[in-house]
PDB file of N, CA and C in Angstrom:
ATOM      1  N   UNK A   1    -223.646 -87.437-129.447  1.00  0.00           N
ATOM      2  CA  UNK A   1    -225.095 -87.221-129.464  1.00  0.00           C
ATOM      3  C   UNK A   1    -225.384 -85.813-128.956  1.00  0.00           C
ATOM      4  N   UNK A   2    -226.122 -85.230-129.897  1.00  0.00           N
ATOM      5  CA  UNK A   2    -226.440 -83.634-128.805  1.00  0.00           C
ATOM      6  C   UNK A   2    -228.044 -84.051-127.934  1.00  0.00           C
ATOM      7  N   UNK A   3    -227.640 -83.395-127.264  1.00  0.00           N
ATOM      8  CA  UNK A   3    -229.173 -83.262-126.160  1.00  0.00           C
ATOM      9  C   UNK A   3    -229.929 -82.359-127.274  1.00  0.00           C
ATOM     10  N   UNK A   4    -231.245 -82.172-126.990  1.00  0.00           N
ATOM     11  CA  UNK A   4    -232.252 -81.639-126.897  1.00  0.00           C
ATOM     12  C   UNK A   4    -233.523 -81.994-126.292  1.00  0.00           C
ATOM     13  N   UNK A   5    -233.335 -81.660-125.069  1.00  0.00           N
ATOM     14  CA  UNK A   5    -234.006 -81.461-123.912  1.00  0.00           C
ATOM     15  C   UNK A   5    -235.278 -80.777-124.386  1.00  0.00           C
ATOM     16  N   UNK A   6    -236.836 -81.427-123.727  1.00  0.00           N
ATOM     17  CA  UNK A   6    -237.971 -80.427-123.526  1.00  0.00           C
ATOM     18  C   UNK A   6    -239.208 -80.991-123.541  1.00  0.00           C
ATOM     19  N   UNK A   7    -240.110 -80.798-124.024  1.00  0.00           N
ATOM     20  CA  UNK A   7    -241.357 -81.164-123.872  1.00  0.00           C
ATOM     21  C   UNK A   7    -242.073 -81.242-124.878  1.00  0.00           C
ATOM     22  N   UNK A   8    -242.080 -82.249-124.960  1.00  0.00           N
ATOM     23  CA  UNK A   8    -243.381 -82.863-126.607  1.00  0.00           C
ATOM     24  C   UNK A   8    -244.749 -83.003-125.976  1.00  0.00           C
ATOM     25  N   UNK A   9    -245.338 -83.138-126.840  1.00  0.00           N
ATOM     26  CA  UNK A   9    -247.008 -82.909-126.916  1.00  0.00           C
ATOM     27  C   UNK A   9    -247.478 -83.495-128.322  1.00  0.00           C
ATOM     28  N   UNK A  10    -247.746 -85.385-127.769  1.00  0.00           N
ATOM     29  CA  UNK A  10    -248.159 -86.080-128.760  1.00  0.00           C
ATOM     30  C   UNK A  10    -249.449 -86.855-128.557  1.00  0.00           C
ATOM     31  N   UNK A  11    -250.473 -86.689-129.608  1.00  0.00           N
ATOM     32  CA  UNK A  11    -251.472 -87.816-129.885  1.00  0.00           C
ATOM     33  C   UNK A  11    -251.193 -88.929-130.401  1.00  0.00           C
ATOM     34  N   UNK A  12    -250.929 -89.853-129.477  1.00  0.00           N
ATOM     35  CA  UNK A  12    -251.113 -91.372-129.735  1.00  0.00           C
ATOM     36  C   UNK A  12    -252.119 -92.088-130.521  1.00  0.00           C
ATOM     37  N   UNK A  13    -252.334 -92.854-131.392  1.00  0.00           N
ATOM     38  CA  UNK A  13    -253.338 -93.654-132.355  1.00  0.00           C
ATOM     39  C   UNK A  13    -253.213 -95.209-132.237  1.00  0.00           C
ATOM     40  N   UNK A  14    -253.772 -96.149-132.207  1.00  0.00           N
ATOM     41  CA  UNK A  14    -253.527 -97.285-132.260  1.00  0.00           C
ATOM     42  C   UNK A  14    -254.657 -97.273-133.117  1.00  0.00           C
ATOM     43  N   UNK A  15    -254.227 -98.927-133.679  1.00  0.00           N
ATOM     44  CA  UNK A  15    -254.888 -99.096-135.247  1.00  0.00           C
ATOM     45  C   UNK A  15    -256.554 -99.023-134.835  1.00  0.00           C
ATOM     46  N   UNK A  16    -256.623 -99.485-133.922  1.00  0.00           N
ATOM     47  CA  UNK A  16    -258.571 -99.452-133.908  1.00  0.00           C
ATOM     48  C   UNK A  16    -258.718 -97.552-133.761  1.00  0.00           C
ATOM     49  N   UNK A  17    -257.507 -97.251-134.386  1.00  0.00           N
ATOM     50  CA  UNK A  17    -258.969 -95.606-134.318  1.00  0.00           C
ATOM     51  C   UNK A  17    -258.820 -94.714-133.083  1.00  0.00           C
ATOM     52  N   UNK A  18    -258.460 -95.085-132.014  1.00  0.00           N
ATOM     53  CA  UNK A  18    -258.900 -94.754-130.690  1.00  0.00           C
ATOM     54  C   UNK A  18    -257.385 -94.390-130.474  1.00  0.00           C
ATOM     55  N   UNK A  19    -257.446 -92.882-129.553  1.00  0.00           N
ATOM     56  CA  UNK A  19    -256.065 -92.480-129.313  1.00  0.00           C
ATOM     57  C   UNK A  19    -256.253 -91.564-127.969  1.00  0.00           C
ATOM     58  N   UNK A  20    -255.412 -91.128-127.770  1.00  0.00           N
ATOM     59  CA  UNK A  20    -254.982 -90.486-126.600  1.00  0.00           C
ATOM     60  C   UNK A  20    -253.875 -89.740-126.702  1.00  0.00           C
ATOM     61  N   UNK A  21    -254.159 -88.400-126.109  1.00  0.00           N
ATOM     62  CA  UNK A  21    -252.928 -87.369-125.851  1.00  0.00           C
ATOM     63  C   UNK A  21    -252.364 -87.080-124.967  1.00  0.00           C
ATOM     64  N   UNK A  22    -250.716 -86.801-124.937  1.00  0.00           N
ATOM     65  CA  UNK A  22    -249.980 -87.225-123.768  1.00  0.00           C
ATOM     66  C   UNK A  22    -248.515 -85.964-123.941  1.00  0.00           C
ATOM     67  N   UNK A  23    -247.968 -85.496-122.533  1.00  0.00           N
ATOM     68  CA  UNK A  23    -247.073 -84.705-122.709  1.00  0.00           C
ATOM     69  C   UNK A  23    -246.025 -85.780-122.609  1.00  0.00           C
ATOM     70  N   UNK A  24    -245.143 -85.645-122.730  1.00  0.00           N
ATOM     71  CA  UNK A  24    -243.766 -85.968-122.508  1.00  0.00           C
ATOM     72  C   UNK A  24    -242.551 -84.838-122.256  1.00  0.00           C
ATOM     73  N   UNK A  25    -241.686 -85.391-121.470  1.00  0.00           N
ATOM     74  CA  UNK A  25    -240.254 -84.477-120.499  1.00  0.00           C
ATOM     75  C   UNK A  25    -239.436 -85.478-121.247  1.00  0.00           C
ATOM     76  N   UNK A  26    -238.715 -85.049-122.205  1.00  0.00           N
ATOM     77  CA  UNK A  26    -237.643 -85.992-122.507  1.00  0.00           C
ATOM     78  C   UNK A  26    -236.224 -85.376-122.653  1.00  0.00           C
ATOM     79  N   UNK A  27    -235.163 -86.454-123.152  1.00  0.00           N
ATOM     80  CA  UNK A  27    -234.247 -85.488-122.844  1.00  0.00           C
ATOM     81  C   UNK A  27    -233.465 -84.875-124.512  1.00  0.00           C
ATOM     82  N   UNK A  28    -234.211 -85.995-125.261  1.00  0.00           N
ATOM     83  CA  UNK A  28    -233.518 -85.734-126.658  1.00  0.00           C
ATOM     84  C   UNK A  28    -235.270 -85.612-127.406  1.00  0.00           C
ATOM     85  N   UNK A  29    -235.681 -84.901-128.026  1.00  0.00           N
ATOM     86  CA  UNK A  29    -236.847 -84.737-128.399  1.00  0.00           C
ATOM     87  C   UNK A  29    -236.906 -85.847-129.652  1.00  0.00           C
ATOM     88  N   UNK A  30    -235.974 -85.284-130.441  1.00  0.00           N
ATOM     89  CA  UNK A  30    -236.124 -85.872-132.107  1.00  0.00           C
ATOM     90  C   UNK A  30    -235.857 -87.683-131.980  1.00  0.00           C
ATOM     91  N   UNK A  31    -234.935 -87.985-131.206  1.00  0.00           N
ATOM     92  CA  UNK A  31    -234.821 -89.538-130.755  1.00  0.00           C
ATOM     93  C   UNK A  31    -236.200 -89.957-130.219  1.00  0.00           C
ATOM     94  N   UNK A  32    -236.703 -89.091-129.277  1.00  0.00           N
ATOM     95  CA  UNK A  32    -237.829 -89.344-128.826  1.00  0.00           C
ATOM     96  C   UNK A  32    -239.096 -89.916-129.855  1.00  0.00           C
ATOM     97  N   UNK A  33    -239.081 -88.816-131.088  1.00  0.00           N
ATOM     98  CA  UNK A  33    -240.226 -88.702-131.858  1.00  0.00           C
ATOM     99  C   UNK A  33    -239.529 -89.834-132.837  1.00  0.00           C
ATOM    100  N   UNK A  34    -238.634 -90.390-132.748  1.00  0.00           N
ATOM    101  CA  UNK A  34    -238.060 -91.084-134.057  1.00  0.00           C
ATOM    102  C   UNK A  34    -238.895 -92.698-133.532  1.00  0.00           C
ATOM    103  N   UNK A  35    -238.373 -92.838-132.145  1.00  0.00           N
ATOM    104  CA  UNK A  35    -238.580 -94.032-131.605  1.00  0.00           C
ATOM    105  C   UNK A  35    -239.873 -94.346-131.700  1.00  0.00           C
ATOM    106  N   UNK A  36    -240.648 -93.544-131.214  1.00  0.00           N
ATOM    107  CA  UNK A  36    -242.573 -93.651-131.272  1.00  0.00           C
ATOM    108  C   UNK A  36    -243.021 -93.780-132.287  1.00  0.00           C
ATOM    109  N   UNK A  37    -242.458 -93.435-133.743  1.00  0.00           N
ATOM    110  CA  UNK A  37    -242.689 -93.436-135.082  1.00  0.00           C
ATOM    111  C   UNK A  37    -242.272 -94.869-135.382  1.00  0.00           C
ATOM    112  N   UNK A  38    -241.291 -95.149-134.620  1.00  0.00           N
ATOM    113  CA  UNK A  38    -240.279 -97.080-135.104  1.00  0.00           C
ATOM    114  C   UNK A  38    -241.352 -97.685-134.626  1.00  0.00           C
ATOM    115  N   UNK A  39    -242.213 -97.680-133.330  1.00  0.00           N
ATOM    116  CA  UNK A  39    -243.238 -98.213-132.341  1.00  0.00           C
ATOM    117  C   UNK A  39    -244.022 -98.334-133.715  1.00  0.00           C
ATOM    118  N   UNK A  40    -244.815 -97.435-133.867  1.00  0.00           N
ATOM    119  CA  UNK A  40    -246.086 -97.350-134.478  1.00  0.00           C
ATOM    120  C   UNK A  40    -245.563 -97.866-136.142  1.00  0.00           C
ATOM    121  N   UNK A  41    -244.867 -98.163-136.783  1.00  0.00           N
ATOM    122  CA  UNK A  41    -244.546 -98.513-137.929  1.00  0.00           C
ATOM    123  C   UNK A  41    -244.428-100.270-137.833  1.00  0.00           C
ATOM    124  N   UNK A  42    -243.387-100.542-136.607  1.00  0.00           N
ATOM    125  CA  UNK A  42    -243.801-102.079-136.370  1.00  0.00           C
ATOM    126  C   UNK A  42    -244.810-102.242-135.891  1.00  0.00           C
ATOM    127  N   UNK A  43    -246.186-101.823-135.168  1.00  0.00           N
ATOM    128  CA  UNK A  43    -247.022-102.436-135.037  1.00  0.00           C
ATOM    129  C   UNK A  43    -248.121-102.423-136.473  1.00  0.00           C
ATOM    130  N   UNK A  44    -247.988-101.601-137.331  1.00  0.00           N
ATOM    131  CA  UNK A  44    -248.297-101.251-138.818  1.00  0.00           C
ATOM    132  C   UNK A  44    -248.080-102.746-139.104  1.00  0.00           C
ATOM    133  N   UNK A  45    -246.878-103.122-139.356  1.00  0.00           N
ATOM    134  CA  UNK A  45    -246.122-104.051-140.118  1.00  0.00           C
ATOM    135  C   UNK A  45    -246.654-105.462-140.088  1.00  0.00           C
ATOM    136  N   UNK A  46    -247.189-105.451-138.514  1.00  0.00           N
ATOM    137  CA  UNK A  46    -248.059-107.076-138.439  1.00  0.00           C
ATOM    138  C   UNK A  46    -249.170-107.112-139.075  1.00  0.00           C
ATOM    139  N   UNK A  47    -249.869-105.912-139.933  1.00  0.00           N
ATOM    140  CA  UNK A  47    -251.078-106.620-140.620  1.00  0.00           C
ATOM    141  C   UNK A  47    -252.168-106.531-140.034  1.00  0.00           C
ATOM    142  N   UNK A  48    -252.175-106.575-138.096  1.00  0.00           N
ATOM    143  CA  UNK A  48    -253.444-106.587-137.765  1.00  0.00           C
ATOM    144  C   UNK A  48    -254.305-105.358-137.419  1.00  0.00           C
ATOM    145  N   UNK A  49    -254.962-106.104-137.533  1.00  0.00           N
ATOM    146  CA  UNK A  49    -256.504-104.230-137.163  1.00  0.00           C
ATOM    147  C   UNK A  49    -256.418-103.820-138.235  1.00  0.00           C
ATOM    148  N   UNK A  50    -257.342-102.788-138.552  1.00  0.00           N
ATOM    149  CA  UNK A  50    -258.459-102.669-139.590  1.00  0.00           C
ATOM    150  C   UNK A  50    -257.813-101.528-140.009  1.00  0.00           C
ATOM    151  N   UNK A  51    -256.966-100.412-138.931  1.00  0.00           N
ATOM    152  CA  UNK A  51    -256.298 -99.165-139.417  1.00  0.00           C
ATOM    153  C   UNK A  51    -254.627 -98.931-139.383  1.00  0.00           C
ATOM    154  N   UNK A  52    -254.147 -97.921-139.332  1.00  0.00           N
ATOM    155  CA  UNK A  52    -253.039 -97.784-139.192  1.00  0.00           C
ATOM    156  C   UNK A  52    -252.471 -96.921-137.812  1.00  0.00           C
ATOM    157  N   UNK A  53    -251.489 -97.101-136.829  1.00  0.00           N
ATOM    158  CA  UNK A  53    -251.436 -96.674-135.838  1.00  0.00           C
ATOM    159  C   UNK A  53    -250.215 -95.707-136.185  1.00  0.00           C
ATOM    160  N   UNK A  54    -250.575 -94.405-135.368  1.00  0.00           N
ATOM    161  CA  UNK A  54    -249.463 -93.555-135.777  1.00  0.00           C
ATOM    162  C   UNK A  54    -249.228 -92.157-134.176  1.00  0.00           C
ATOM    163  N   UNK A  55    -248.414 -92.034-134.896  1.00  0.00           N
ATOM    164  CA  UNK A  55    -248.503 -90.359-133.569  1.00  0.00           C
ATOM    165  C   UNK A  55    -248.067 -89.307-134.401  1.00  0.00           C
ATOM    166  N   UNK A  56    -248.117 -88.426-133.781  1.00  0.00           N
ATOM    167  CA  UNK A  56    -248.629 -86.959-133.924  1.00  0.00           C
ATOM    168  C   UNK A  56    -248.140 -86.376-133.234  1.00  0.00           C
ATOM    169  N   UNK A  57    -246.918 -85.298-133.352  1.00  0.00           N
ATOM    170  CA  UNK A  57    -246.471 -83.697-132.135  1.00  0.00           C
ATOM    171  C   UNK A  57    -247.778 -82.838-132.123  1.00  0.00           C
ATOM    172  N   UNK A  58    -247.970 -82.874-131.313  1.00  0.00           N
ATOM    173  CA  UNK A  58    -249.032 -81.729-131.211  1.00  0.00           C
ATOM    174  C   UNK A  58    -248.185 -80.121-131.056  1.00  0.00           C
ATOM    175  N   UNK A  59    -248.688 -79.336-130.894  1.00  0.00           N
ATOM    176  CA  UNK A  59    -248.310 -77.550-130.180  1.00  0.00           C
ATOM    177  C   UNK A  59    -248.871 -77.949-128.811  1.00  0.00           C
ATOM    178  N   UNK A  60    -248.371 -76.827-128.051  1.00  0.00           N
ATOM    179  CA  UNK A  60    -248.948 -77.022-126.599  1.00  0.00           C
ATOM    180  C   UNK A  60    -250.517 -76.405-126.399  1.00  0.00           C
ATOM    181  N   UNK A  61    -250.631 -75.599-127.098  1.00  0.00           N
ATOM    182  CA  UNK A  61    -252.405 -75.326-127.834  1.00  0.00           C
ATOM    183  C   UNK A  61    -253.252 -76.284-128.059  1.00  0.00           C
ATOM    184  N   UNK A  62    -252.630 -77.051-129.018  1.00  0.00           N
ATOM    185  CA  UNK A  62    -253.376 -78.756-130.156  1.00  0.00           C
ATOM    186  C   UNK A  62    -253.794 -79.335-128.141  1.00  0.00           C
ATOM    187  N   UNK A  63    -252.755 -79.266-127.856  1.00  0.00           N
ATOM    188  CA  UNK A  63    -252.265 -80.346-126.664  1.00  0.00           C
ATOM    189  C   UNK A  63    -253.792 -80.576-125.534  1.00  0.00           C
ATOM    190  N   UNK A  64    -253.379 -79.023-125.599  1.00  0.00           N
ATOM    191  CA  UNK A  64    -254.498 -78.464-123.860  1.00  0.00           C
ATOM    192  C   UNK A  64    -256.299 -78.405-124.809  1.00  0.00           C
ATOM    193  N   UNK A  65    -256.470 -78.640-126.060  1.00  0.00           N
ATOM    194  CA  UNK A  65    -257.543 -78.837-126.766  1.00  0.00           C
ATOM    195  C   UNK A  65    -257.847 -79.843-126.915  1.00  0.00           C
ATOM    196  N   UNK A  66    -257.155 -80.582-126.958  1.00  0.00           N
ATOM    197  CA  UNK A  66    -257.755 -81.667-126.847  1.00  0.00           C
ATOM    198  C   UNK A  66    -258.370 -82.962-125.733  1.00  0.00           C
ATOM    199  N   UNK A  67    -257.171 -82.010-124.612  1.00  0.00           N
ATOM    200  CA  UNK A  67    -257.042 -82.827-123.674  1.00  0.00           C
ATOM    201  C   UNK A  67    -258.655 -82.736-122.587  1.00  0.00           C
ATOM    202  N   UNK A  68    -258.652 -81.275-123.352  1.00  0.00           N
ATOM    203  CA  UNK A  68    -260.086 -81.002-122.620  1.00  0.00           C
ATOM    204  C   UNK A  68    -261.559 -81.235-122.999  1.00  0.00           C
ATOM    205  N   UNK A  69    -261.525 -82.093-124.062  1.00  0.00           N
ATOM    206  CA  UNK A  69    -262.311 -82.499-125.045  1.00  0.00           C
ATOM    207  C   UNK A  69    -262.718 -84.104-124.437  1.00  0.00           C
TER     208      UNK A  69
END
């Protein structure tokens, strides 16, 4: 496994619409972003709520814009 160590900057979505942005310190980034994508695809998969839940890398720009919003 290679490391890649660092800091993501993702908007969270859950199916009602409503999300939240969040840093993360991880130690493998792309495992990181793979897993949150597996998250949000099985909760897709049950059918319920009205939308689709997903995430998003932000930039560290996107990040601090929104957060201040």
């Amino acid at each position: 496994m290679t490391w890649d160590p660092g800091t993501i900057y993702m908007r969270h979505i859950g199916r009602d619409g409503h999300g939240y942005v969040q840093e993360h310190r991880c130690w493998n980034r792309r495992l990181f972003i793979e897993t949150r994508q597996r998250e949000a695809d099985a909760i897709n998969a049950t059918g319920d709520g009205p939308g689709k839940a997903r995430v998003d890398v932000l930039s560290e720009a996107e990040f601090q814009k929104e957060k201040q919003a």
